[in-house]
Protein backbone atom coordinates (compact mmCIF):
# COMPACT_ATOMS: atom_id res chain seq x y z
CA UNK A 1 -15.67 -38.26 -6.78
CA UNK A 2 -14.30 -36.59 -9.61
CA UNK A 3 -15.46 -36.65 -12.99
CA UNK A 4 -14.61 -34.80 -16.08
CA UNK A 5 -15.74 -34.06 -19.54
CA UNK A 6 -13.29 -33.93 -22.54
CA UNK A 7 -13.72 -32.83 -26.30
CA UNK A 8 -10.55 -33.93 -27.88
CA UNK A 9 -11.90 -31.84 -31.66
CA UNK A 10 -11.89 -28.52 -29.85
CA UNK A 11 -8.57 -27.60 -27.56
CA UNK A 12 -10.73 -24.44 -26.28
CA UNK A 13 -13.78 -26.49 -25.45
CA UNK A 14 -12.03 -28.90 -22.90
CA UNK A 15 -13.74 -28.83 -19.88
CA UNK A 16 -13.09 -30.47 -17.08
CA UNK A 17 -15.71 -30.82 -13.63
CA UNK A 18 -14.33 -31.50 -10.52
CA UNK A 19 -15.27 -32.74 -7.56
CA UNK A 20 -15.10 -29.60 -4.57
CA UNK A 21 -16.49 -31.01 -1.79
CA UNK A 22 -12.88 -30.72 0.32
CA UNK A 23 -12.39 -27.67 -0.98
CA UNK A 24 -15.73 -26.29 0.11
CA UNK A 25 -15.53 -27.35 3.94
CA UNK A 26 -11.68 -26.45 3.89
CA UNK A 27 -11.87 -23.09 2.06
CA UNK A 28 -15.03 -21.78 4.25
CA UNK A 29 -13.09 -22.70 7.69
CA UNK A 30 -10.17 -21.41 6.64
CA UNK A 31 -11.81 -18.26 5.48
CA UNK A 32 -14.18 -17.43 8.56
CA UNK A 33 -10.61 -18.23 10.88
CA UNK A 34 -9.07 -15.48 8.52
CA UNK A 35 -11.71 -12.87 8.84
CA UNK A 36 -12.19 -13.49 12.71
CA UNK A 37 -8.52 -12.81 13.85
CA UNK A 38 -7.38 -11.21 10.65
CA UNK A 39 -9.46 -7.96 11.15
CA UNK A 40 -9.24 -7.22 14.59
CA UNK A 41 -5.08 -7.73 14.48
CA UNK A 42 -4.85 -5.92 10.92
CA UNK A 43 -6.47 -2.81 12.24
CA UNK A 44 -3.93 -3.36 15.56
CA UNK A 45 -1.35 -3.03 12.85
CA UNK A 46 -2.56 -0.52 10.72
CA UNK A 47 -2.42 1.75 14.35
CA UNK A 48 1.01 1.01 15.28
CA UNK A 49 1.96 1.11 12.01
CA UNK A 50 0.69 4.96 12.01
CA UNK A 51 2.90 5.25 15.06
CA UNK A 52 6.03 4.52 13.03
CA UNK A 53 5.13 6.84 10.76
CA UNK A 54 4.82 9.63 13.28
CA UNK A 55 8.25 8.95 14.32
CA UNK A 56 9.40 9.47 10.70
CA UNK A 57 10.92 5.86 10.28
CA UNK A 58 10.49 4.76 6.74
CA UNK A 59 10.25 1.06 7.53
CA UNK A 60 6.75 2.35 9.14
CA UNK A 61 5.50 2.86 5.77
CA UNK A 62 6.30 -0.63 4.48
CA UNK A 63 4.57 -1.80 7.26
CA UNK A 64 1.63 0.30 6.25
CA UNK A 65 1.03 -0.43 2.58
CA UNK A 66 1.49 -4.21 4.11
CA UNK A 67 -1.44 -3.92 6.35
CA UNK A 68 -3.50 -1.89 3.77
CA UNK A 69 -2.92 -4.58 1.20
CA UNK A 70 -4.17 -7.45 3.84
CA UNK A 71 -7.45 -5.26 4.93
CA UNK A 72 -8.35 -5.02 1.69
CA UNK A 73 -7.95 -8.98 0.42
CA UNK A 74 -9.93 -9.42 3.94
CA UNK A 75 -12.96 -7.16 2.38
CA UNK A 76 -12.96 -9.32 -0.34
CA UNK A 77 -13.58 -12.69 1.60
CA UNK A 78 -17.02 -12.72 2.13
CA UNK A 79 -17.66 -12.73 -1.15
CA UNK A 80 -15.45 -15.63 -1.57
CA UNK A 81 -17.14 -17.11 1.19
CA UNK A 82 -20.53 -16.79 -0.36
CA UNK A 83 -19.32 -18.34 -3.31
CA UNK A 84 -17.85 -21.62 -1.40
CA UNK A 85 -21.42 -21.67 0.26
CA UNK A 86 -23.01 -21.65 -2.73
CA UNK A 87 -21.05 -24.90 -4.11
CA UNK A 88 -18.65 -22.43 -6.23
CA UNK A 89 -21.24 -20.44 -8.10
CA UNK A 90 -20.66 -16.75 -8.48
CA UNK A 91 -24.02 -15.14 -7.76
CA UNK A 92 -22.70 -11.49 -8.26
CA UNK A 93 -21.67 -9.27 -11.27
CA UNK A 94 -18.41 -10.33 -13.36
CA UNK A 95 -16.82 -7.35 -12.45
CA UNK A 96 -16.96 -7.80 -8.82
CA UNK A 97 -15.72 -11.56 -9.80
CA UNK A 98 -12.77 -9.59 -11.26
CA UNK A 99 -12.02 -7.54 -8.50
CA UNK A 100 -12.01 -10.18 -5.70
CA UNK A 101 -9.89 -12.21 -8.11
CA UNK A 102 -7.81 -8.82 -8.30
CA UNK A 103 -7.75 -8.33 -4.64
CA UNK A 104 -6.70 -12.14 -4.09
CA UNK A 105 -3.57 -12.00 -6.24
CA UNK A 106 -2.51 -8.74 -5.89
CA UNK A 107 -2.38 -9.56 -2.03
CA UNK A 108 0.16 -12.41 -3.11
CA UNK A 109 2.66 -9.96 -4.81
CA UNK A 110 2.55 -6.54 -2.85
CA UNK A 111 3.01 -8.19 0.40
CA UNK A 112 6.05 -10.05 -1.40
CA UNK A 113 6.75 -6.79 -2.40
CA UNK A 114 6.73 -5.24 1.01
CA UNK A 115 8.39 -7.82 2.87
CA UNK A 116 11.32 -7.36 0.22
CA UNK A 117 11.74 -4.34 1.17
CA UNK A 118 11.61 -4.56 5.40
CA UNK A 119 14.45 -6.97 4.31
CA UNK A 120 16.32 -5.04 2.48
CA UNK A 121 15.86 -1.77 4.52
CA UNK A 122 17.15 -4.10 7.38
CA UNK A 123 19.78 -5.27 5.94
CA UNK A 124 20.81 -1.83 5.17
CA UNK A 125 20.60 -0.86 8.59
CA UNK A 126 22.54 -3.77 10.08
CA UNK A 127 25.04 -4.29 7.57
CA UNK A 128 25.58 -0.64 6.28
CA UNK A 129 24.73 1.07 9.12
CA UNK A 130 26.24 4.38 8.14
CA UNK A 131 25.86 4.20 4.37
CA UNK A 132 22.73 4.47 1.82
CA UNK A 133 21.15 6.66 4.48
CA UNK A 134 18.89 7.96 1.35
CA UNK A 135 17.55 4.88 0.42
CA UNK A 136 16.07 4.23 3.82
CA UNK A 137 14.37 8.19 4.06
CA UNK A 138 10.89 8.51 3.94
CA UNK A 139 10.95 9.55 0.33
CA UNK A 140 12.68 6.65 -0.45
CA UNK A 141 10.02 4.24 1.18
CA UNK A 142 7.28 6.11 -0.37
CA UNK A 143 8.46 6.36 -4.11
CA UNK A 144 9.21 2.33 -3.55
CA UNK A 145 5.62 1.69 -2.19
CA UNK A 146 3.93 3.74 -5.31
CA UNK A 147 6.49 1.43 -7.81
CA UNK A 148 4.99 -1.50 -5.65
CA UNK A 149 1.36 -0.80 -6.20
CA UNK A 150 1.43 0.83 -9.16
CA UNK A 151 3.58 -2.41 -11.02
CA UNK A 152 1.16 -4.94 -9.56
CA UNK A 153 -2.18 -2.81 -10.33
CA UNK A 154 -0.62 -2.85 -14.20
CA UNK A 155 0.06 -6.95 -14.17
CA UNK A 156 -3.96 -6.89 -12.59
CA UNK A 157 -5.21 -4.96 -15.59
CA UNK A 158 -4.98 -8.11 -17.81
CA UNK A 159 -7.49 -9.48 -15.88
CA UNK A 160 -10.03 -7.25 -16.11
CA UNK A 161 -8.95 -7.41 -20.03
CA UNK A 162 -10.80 -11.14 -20.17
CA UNK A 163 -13.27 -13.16 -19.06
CA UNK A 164 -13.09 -14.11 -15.96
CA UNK A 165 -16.56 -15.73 -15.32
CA UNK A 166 -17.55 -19.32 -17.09
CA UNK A 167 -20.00 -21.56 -16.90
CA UNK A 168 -18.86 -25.53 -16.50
CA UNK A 169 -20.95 -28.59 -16.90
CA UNK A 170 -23.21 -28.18 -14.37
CA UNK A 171 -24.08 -24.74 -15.27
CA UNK A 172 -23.11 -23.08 -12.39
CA UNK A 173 -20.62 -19.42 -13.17
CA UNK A 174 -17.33 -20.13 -11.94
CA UNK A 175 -15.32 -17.40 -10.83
CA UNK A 176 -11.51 -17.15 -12.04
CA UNK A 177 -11.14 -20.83 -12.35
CA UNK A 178 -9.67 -21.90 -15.79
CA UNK A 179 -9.83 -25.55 -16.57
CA UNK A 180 -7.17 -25.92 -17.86
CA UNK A 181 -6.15 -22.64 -18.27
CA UNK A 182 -6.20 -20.18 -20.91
CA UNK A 183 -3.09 -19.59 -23.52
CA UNK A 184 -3.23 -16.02 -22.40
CA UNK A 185 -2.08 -16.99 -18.77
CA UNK A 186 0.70 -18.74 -19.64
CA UNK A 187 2.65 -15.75 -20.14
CA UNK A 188 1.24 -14.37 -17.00
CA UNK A 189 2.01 -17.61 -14.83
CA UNK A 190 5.70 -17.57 -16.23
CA UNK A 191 6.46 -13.81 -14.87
CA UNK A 192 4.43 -14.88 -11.37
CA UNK A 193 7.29 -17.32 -11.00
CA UNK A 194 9.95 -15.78 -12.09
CA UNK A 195 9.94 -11.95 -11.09
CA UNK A 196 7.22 -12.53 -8.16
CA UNK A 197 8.59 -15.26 -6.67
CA UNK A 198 12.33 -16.22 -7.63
CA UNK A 199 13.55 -12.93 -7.65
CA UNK A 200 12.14 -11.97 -4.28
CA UNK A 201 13.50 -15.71 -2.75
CA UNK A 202 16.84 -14.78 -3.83
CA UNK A 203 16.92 -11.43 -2.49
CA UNK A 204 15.43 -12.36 0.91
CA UNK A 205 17.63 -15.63 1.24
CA UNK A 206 20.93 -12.95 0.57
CA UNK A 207 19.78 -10.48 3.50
CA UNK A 208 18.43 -12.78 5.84
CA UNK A 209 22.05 -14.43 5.68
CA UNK A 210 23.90 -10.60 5.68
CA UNK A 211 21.84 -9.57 8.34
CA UNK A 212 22.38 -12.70 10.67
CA UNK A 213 26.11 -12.88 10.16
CA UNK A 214 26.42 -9.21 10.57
CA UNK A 215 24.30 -9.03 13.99
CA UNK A 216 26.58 -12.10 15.25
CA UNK A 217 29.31 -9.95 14.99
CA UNK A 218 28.43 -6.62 15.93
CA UNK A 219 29.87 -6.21 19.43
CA UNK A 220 28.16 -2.67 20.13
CA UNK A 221 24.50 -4.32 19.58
CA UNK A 222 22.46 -5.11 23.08
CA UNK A 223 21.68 -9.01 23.51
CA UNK A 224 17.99 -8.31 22.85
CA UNK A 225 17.83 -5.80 20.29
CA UNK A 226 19.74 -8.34 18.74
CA UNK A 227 17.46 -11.25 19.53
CA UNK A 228 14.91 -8.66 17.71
CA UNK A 229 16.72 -8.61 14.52
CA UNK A 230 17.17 -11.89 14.24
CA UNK A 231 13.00 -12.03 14.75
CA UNK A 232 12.04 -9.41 12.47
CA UNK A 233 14.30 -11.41 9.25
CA UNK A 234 13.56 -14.55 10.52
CA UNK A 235 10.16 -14.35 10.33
CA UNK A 236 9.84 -12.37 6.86
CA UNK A 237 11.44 -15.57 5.46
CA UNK A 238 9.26 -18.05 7.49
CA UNK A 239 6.23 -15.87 6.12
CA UNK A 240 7.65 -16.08 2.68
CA UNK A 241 8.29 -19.80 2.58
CA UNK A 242 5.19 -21.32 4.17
CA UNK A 243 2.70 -18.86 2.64
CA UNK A 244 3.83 -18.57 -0.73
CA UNK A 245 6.25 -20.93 -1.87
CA UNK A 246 4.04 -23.83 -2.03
CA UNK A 247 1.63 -22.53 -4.28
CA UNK A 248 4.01 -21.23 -6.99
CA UNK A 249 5.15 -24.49 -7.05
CA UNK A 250 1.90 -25.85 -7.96
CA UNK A 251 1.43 -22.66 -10.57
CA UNK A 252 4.41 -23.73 -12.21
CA UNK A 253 4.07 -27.38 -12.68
CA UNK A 254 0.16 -26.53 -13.74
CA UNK A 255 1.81 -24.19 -16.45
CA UNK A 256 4.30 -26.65 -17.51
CA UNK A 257 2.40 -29.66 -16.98
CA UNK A 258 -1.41 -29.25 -17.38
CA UNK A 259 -3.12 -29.77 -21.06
CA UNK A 260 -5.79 -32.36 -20.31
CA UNK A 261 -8.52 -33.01 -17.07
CA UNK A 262 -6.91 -35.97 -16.00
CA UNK A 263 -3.85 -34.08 -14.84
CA UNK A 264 -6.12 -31.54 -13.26
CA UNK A 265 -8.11 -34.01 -11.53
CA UNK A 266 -4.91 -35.10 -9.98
CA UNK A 267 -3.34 -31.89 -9.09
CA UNK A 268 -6.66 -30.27 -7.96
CA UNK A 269 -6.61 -30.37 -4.12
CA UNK A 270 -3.01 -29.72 -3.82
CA UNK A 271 -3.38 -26.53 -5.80
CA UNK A 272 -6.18 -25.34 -4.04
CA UNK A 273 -4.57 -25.85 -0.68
CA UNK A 274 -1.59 -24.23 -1.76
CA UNK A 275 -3.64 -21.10 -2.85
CA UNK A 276 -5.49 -21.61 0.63
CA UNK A 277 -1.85 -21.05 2.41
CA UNK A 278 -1.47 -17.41 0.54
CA UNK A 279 -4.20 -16.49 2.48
CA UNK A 280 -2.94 -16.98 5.94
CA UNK A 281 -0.11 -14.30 5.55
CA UNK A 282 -2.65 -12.11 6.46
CA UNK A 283 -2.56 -13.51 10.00
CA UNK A 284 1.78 -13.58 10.27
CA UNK A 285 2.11 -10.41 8.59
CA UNK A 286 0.78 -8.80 12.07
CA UNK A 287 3.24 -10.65 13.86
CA UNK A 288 6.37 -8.35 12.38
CA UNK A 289 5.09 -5.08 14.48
CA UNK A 290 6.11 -7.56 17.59
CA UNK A 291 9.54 -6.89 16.81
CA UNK A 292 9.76 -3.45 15.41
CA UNK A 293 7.54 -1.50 17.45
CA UNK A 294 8.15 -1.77 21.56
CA UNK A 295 5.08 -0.20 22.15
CA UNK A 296 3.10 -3.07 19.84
CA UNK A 297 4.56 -5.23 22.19
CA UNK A 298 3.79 -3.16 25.34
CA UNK A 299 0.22 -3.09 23.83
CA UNK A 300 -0.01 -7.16 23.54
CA UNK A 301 1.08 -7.31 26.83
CA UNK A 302 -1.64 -4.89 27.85
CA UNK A 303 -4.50 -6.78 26.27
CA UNK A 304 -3.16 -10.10 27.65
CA UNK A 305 -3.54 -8.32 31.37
CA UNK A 306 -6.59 -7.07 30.75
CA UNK A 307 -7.67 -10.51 29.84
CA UNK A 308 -6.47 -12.36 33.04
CA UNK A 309 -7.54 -9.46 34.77
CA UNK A 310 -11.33 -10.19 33.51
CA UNK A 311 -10.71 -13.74 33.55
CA UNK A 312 -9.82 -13.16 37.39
CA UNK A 313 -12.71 -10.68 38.03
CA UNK A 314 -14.99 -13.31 36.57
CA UNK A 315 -13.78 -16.45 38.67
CA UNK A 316 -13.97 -14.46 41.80
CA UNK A 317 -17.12 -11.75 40.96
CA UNK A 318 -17.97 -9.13 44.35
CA UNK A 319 -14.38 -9.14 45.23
CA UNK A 320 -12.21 -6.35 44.96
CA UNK A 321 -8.56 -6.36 46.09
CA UNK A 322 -6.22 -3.41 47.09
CA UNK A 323 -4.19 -4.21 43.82
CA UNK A 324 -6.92 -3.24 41.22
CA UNK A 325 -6.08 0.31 41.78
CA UNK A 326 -2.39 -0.78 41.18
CA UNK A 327 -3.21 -2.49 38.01
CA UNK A 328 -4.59 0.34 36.87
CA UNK A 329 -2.14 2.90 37.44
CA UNK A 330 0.71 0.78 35.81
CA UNK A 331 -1.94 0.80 32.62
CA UNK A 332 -2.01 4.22 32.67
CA UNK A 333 1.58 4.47 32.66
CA UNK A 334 1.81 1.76 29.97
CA UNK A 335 -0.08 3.38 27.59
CA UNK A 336 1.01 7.01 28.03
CA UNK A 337 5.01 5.64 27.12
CA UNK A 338 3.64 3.53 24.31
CA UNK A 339 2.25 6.16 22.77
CA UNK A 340 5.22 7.91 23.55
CA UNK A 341 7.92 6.23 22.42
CA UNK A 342 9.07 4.02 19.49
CA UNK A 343 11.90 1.98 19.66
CA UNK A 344 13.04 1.22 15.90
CA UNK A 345 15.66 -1.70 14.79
CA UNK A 346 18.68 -0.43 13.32
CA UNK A 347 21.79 0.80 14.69
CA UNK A 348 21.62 2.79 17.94
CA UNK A 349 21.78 6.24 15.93
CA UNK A 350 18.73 5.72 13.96
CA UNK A 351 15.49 6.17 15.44
């Protein structure tokens, strides 16, 4: 049940205590889920995503500073974790409450970043296959990638510029929870919205719709590298939506909305499980190498073999048929022209 505690003489003394026990189970599920598949296929990315950039294709390095940004919001979670455990009291040192804070939000906006620009280097490729050819070099990518980081470590900084570790009724140190928030963020919530989120909806929504009409009616593109395409947008949009639209939702009617508890009290678990979705673009973000990278998806298909090979070993253990030898020679094969060759999206002259 939630309670809270108001002093209407002081507008910076409102404080409001609410109830977490949904958040608690939710959040620390959630989180463990995250960490257990999250790592293992992040550092699957990170690999192929190494591969692209052997092969000199730009949109490898998008891919790259994608991954890097998820690893490192992953290396934060157990100190999230800790603090669900502990009934949402930060044990540790403010500034480490201020960087996993950092590492939280700034995983929102460079992966919106990033998948910005694998849209818009797509629809380069698709639409204007012959044109812009040095906006989609490898200079290109990088220069965008160190605008990326570099803008969104600059919008952190005012974090670290306040106090991001309070103490609420019961005493316990919350960690980069304002209730209700501060005037300062205000300012900060507005530009989240605006240039974070709107701007990067609008751009994605025009390319995903250039790059769908355009593959339609390309006659010279092959049935499935179209059907790839079509995955690789599709999904940077589905990714978009369900991870992060719902929670700037909630950020902006909390900025336009919230100045007393009992508007908290009522918006609370929504919020919170909108924030909660951010965090699972960790585990979709992997799922774009599936349709860049043929030899990510030769590599899937290898690991799903080995496991109904072991699967099969196991349910029939001391036998041993002519066609293990088979299997693996055709591994061996597999993995030599993985590593071998990259088969990159865009127009058949660009590799």
């Amino acid at each position: 049940m939630s309670t809270m505690t108001v002093n209407m003489s002081d507008a910076e003394a409102i404080n409001c205590t609410i109830g977490h026990e949904i958040h608690q189970y939710l959040f620390s599920g959630a989180y463990i889920l995250i960490l257990f598949i999250g790592v293992p296929t992040n550092a699957f990315s990170l690999y192929h995503a190494w591969l692209q950039l052997r092969a000199r294709n730009e949109l490898g390095i998008y891919l790259f500073n994608l991954t890097v940004s998820d690893l490192l919001y992953l290396a934060s979670l157990p100190f999230w974790l800790q603090y669900i455990f502990q009934g949402d009291n930060w044990s540790h040192a403010e500034w480490l409450c201020k960087l996993s804070g950092f590492l939280l939000y700034e995983n929102i906006y460079i992966s919106i970043g990033f998948l910005c620009c694998i849209s818009i280097d797509r629809y380069l490729a698709v639409v204007y296959p012959l044109h812009f050819t040095s906006l989609r070099s490898m200079r290109a990518a990088s220069l965008v990638s160190a605008f990326i980081w570099l803008k969104e470590i600059a919008v952190g900084v005012v974090f670290f510029k306040h106090k991001e570790l309070s103490t609420d009724p019961m005493n316990q140190s919350v960690c980069f929870e304002h209730y209700p928030m501060k005037q300062w963020e205000y300012a900060i919530n507005y530009y989240r919205f605006t240039v974070g989120f709107l701007f990067p909806l609008g751009i994605l929504s025009v390319s995903y719709l250039r790059v769908l009409r355009a593959v339609d009616k390309s006659a010279g593109t092959q049935t499935v590298q179209k059907t790839r395409i079509k995955n690789l947008v599709t999904s940077t949009i589905v990714i978009f939506l369900v991870c992060f639209s719902p929670y700037h939702v909630f950020l902006l009617v909390r900025t336009v909305l919230e100045r007393d508890c009992g508007f908290i009290v009522s918006i609370f678990n929504y919020y919170h499980f909108s924030l909660l979705l951010t965090s699972f673009n960790c585990l979709a973000d992997p799922a774009l190498y599936c349709f860049v990278s043929e030899s990510a998806q030769r590599g899937i298909q290898e690991a799903h073999e080995a496991c109904s090979q072991a699967l099969c070993c196991c349910c029939h253990r001391g036998e041993r048929g002519p066609s293990a030898g088979t299997d693996s020679n055709e591994a061996a094969t597999f993995n030599e022209n993985g590593n071998a060759s990259i088969t990159i999206l865009t127009q058949p002259n660009k590799v």
